[in-house]
N, C-alpha and C. Protein backbone atom coordinates (compact mmCIF):
# COMPACT_ATOMS: atom_id res chain seq x y z
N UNK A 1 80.58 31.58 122.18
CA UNK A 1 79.32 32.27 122.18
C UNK A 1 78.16 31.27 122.38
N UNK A 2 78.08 29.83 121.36
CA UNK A 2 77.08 29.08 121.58
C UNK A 2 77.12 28.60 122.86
N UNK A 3 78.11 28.26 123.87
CA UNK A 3 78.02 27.88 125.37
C UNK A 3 77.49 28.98 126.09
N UNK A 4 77.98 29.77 126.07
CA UNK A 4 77.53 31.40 127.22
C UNK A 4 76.08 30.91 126.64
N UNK A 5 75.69 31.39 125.44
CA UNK A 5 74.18 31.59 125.61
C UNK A 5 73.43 30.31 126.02
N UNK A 6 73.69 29.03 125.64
CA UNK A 6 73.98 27.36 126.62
C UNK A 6 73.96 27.91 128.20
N UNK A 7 74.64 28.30 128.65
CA UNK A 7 74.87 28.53 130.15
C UNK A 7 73.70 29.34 130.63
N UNK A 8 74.04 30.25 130.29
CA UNK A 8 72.56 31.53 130.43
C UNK A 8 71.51 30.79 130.85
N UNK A 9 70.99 29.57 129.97
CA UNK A 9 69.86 29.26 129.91
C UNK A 9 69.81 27.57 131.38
N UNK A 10 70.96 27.30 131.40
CA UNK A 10 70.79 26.12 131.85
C UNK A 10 70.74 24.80 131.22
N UNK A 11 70.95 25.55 129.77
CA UNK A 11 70.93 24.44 128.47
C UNK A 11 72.61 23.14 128.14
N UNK A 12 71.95 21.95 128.26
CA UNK A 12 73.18 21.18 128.17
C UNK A 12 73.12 20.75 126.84
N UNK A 13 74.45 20.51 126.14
CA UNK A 13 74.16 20.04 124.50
C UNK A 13 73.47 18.34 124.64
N UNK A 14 72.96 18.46 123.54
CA UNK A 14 71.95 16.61 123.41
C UNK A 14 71.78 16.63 121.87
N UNK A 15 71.19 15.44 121.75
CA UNK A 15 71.11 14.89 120.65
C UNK A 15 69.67 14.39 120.58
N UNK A 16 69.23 14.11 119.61
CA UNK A 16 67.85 13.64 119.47
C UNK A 16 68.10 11.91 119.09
N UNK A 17 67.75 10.87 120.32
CA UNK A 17 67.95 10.05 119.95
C UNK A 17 67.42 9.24 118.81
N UNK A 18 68.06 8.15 118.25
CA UNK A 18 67.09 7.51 117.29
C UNK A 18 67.48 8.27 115.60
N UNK A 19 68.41 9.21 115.91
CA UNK A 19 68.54 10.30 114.59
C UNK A 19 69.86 9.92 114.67
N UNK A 20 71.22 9.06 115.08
CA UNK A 20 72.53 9.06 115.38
C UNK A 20 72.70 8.12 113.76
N UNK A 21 73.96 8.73 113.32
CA UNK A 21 74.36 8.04 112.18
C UNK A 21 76.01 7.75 112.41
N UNK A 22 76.01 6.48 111.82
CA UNK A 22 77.71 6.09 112.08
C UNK A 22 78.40 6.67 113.13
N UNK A 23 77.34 5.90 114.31
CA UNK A 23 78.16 5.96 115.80
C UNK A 23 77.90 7.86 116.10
N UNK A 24 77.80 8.39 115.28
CA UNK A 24 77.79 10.33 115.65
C UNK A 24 76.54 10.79 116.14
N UNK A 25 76.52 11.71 116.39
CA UNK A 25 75.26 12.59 117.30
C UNK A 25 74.37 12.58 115.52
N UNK A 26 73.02 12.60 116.07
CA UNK A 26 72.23 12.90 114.97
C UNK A 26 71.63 14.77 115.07
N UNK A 27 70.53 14.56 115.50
CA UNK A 27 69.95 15.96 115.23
C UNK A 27 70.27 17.15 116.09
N UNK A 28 71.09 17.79 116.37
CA UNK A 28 71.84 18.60 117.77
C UNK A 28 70.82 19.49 117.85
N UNK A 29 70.39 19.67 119.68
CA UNK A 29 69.59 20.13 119.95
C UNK A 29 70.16 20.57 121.43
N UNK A 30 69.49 21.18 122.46
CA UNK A 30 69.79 21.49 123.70
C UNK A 30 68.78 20.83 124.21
N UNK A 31 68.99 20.19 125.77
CA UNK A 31 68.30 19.97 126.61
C UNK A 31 68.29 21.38 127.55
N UNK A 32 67.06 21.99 127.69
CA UNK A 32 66.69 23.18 128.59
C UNK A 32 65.55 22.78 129.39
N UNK A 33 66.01 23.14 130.83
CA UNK A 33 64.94 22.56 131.82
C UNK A 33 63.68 23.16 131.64
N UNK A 34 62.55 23.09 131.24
CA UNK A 34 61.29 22.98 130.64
C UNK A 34 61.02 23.71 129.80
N UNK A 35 61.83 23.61 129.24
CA UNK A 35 61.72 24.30 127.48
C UNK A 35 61.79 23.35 126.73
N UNK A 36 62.50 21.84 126.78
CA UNK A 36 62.62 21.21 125.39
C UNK A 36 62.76 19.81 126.12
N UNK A 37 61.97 19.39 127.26
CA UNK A 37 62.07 18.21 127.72
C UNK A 37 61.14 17.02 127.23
N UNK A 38 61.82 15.89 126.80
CA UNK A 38 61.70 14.83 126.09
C UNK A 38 62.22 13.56 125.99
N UNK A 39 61.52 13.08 126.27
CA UNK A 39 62.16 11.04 126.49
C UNK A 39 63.41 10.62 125.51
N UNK A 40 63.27 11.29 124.37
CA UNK A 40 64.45 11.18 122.92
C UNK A 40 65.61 12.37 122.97
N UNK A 41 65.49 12.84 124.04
CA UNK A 41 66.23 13.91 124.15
C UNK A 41 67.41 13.67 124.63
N UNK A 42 68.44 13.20 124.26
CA UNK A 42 69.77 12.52 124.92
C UNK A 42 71.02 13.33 125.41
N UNK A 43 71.88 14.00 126.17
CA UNK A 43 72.65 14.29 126.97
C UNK A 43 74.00 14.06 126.35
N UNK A 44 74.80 14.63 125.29
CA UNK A 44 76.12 14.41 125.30
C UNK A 44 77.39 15.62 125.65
N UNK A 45 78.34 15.38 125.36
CA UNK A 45 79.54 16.28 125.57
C UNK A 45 79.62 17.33 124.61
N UNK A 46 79.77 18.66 125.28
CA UNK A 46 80.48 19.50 124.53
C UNK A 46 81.22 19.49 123.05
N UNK A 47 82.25 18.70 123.29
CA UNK A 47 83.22 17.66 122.29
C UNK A 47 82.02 17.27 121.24
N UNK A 48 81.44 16.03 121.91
CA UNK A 48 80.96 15.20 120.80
C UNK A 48 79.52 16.40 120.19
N UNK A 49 79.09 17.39 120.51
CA UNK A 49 78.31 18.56 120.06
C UNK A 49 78.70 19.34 119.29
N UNK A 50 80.00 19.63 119.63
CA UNK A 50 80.87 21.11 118.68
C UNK A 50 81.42 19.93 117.16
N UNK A 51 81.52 18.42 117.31
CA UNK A 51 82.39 17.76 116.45
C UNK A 51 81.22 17.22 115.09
N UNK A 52 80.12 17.07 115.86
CA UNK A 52 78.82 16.82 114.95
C UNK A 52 78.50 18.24 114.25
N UNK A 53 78.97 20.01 115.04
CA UNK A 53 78.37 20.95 114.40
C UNK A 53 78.99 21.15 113.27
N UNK A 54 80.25 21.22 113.56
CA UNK A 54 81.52 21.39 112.40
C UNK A 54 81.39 20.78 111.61
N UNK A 55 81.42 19.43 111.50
CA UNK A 55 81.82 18.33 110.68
C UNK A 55 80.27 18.56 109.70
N UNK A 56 78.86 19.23 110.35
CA UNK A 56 78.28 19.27 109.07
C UNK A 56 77.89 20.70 108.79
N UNK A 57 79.11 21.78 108.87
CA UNK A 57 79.27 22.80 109.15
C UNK A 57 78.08 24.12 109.22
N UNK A 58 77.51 23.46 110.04
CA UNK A 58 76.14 23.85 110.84
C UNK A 58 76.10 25.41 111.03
N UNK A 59 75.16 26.45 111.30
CA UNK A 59 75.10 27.57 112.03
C UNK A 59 74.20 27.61 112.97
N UNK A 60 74.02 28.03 114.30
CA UNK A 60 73.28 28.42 114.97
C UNK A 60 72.50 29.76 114.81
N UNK A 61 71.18 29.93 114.48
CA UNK A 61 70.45 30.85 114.47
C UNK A 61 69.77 31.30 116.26
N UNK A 62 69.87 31.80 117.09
CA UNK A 62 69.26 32.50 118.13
C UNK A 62 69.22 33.39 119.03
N UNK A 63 68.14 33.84 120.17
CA UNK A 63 67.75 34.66 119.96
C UNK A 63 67.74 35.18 121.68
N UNK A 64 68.39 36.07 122.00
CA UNK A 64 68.56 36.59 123.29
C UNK A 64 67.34 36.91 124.01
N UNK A 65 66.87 37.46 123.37
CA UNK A 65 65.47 38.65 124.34
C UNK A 65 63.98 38.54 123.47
N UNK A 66 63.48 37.93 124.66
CA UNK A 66 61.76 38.31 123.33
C UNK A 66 61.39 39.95 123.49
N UNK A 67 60.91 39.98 122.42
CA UNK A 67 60.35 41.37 122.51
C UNK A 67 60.04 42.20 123.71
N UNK A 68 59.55 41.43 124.56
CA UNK A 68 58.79 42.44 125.68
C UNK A 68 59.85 42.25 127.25
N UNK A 69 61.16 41.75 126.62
CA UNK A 69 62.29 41.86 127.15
C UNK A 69 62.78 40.20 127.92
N UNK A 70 62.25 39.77 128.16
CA UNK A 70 62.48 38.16 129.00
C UNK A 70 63.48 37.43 128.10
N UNK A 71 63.78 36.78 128.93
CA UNK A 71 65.34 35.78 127.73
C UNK A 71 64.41 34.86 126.92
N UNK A 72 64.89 34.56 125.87
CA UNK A 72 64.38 33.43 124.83
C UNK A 72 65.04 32.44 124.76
N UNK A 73 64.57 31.04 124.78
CA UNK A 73 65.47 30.37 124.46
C UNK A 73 65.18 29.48 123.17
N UNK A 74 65.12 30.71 121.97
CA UNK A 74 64.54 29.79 120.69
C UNK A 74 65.40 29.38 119.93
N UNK A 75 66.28 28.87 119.40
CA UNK A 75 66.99 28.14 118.62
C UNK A 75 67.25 27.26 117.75
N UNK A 76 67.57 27.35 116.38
CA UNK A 76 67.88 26.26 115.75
C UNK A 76 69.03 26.08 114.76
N UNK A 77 69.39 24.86 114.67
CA UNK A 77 70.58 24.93 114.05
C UNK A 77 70.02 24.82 111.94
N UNK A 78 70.90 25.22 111.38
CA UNK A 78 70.65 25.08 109.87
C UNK A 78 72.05 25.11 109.24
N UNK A 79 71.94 24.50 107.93
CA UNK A 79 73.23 23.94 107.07
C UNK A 79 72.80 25.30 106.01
N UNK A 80 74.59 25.79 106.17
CA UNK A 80 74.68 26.89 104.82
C UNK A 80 74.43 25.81 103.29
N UNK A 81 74.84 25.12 103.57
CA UNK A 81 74.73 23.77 102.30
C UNK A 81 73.23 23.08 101.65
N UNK A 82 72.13 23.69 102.88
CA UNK A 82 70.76 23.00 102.64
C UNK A 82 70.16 23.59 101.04
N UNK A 83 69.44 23.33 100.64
CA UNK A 83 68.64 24.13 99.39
C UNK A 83 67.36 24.04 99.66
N UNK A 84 66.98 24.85 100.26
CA UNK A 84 65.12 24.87 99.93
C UNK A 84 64.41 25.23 98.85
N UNK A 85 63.36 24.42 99.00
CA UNK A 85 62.36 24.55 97.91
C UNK A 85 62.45 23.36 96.63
């Protein structure tokens, strides 16, 4: 599901450089052609994307259609494990 809606968009998995811990992807993010373009915005594999989501058993929150019908490409990832507040 997270690739199709990845594909849809033209979105490749990346990493936010400068955020990588013990050799692993740091902050997982998508590169989308002018939606989220950025010098720190780094380019990795599928693999090394799905192995950073799991391992900090991540969910993807997003969002198909804006309201007035056009695709969205808003997204973010969050930890069932976080505690706010």
């Amino acid at each position: 599901m997270i690739q199709r809606w990845a594909r849809e968009r033209g979105a490749k998995p990346a990493t936010i450089a400068g955020t990588e811990r013990d050799g692993r992807a740091g902050v997982l993010t998508f590169n989308i052609p002018g939606y989220r373009e950025s010098s720190r915005i780094r380019e990795i594999t599928w693999d090394d994307w799905f192995h950073t989501f799991d391992l900090r058993r991540l969910n993807l929150i997003y969002q198909e259609q804006m309201r007035d019908g056009r695709q969205s490409n808003f997204f973010r990832t969050e930890s069932p494990d976080r505690e706010d507040g």
